[in-house]
Protein backbone atom coordinates (compact mmCIF):
# COMPACT_ATOMS: atom_id res chain seq x y z
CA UNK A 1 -27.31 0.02 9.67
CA UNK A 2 -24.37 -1.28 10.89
CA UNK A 3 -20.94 0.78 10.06
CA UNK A 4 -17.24 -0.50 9.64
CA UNK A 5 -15.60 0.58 12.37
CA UNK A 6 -12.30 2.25 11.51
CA UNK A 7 -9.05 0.79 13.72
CA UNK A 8 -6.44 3.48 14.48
CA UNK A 9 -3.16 2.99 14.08
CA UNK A 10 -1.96 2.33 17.31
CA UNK A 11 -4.19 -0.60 17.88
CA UNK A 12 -3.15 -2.13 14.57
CA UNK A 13 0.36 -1.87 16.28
CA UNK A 14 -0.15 -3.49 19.50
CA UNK A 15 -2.12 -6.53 17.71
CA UNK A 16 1.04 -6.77 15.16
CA UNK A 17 3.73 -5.99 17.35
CA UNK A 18 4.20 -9.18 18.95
CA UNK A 19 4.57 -11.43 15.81
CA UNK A 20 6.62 -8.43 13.40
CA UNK A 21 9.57 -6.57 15.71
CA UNK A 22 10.75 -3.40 13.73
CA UNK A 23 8.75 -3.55 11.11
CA UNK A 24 6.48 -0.59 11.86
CA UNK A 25 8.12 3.04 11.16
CA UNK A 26 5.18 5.08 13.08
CA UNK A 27 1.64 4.83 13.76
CA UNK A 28 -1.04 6.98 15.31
CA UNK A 29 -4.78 7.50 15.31
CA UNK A 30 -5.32 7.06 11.77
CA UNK A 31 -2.59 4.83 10.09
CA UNK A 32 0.34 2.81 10.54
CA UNK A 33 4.03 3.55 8.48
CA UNK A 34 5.99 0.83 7.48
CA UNK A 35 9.27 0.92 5.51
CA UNK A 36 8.96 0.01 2.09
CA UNK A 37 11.31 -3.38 2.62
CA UNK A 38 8.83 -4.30 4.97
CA UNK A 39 5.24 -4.03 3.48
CA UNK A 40 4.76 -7.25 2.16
CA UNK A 41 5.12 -9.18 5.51
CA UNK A 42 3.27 -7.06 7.10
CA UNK A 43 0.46 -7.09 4.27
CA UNK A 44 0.67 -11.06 5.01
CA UNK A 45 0.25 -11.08 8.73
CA UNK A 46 -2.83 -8.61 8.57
CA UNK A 47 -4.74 -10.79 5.69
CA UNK A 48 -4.23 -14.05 7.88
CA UNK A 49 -7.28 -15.53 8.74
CA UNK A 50 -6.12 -16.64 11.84
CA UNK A 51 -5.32 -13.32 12.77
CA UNK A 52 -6.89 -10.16 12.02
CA UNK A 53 -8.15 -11.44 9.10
CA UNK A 54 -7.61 -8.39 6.65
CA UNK A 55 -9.44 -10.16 3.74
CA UNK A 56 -10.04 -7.07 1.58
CA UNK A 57 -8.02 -4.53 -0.22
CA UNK A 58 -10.32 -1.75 -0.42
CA UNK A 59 -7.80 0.28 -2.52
CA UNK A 60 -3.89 1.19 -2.99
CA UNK A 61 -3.59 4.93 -3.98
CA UNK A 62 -0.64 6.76 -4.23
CA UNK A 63 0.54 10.43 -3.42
CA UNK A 64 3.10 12.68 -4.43
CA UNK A 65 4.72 14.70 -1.79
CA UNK A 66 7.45 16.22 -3.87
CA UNK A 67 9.96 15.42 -1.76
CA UNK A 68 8.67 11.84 -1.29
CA UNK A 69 5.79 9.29 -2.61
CA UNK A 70 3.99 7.58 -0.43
CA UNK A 71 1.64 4.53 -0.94
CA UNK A 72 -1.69 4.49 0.97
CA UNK A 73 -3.48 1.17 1.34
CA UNK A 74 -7.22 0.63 2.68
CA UNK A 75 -7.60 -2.66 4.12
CA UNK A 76 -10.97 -4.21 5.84
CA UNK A 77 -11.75 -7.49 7.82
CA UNK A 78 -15.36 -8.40 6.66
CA UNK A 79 -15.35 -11.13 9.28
CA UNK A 80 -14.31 -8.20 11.72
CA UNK A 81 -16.53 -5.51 10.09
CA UNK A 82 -13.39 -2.81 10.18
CA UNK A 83 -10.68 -1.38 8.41
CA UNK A 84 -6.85 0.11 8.14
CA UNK A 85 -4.89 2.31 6.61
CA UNK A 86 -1.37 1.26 6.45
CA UNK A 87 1.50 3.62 4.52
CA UNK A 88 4.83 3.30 2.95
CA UNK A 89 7.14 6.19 2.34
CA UNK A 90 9.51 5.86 -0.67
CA UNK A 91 12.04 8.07 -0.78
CA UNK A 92 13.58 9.65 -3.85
CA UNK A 93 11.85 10.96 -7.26
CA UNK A 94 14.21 8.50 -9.78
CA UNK A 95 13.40 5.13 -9.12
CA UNK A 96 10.82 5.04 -6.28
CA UNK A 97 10.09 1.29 -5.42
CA UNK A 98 7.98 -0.91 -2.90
CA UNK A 99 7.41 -4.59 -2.81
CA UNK A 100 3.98 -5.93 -4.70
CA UNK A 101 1.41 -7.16 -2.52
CA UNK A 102 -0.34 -8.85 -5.76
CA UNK A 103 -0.15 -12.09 -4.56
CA UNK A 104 -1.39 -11.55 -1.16
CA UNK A 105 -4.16 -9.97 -2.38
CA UNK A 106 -5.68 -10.53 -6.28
CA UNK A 107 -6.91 -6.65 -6.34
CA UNK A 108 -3.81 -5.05 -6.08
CA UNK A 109 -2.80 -6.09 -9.53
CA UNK A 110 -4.68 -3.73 -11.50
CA UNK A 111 -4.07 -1.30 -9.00
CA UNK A 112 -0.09 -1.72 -8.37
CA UNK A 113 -0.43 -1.40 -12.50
CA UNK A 114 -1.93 1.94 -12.60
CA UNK A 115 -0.27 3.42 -9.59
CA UNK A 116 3.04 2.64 -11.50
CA UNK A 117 1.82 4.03 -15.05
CA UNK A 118 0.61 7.22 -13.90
CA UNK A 119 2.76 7.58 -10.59
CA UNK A 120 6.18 5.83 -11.91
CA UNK A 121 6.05 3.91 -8.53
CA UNK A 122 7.56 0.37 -9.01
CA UNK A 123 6.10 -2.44 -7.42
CA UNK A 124 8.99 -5.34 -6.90
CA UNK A 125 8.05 -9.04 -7.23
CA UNK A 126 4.82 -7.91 -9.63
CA UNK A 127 4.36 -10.42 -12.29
CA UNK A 128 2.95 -8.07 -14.72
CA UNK A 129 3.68 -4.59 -14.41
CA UNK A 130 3.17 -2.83 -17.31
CA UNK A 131 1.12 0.09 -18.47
CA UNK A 132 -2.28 -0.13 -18.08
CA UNK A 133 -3.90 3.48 -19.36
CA UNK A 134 -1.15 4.96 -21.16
CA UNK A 135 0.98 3.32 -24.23
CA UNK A 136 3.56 1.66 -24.26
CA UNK A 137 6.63 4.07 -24.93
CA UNK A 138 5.43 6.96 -23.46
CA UNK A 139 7.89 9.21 -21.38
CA UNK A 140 7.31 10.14 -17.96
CA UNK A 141 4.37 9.47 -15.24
CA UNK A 142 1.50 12.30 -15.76
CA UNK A 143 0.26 12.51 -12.12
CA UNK A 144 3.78 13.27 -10.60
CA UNK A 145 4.01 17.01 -9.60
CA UNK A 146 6.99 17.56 -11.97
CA UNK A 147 5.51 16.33 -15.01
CA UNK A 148 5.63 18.27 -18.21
CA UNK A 149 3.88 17.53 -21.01
């Protein structure tokens, strides 16, 4: 059996670094933080084939800090047989908002969808974002922590 071998952080940095200056906010064994303005290109340079070649979203997920959201997204190379965890802070609880990576890769757009229907996360640039489980016309985001219903 042959496992996907997770790649911390750190080494996602030094492979990146050279080709995106200041675009990473942290990284360590497990992840790499990049600023919300910034996700996109960096989405771009790890799906390039003549790169790292992160061909697959595994998943976007989102969590809600209280004081923050952030945006968690699972990327592996199948050519590469590994995967990444990059992560976006957005600050503030009104109008939290991070760049759509739908058009870099086809599976975020169901997932971008749901993250902002249940979340109230707002993916810029996303050609279709829209409620996906919940009406159209209903008030608030149920999975936030300060949801009342």
């Amino acid at each position: 059996m042959i496992l996907t071998k997770i790649i911390s952080g750190d080494e996602i940095l030094k492979s990146i670094e050279s080709s995106l200056t200041n675009t990473v906010v942290a990284s360590d064994e497990t992840a790499i933080w990049v600023s919300p303005e910034n996700i996109h290109e960096v989405c771009k340079t790890l799906k390039d084939p003549d790169g790292l070649d992160y061909s697959f979203l595994t998943a976007i997920s989102a969590v809600d800090y209280i004081e923050y959201f952030e945006i968690v997204y699972h990327l592996t190379s199948l050519r590469n047989n590994c995967s990444c965890i990059i992560k976006v802070k957005c600050s503030g609880r009104e109008n939290p908002a991070v760049e759509s990576v739908s058009d870099i890769w086809k599976a975020a757009d169901l997932q971008e969808r749901e993250i902002w229907d249940l979340m109230g996360i707002k993916f810029e640039g996303h050609p279709n974002l829209k409620r996906i489980l919940l009406w159209e016309g209903f008030d608030g985001h149920p999975l936030r922590k300060d949801f009342i219903g």
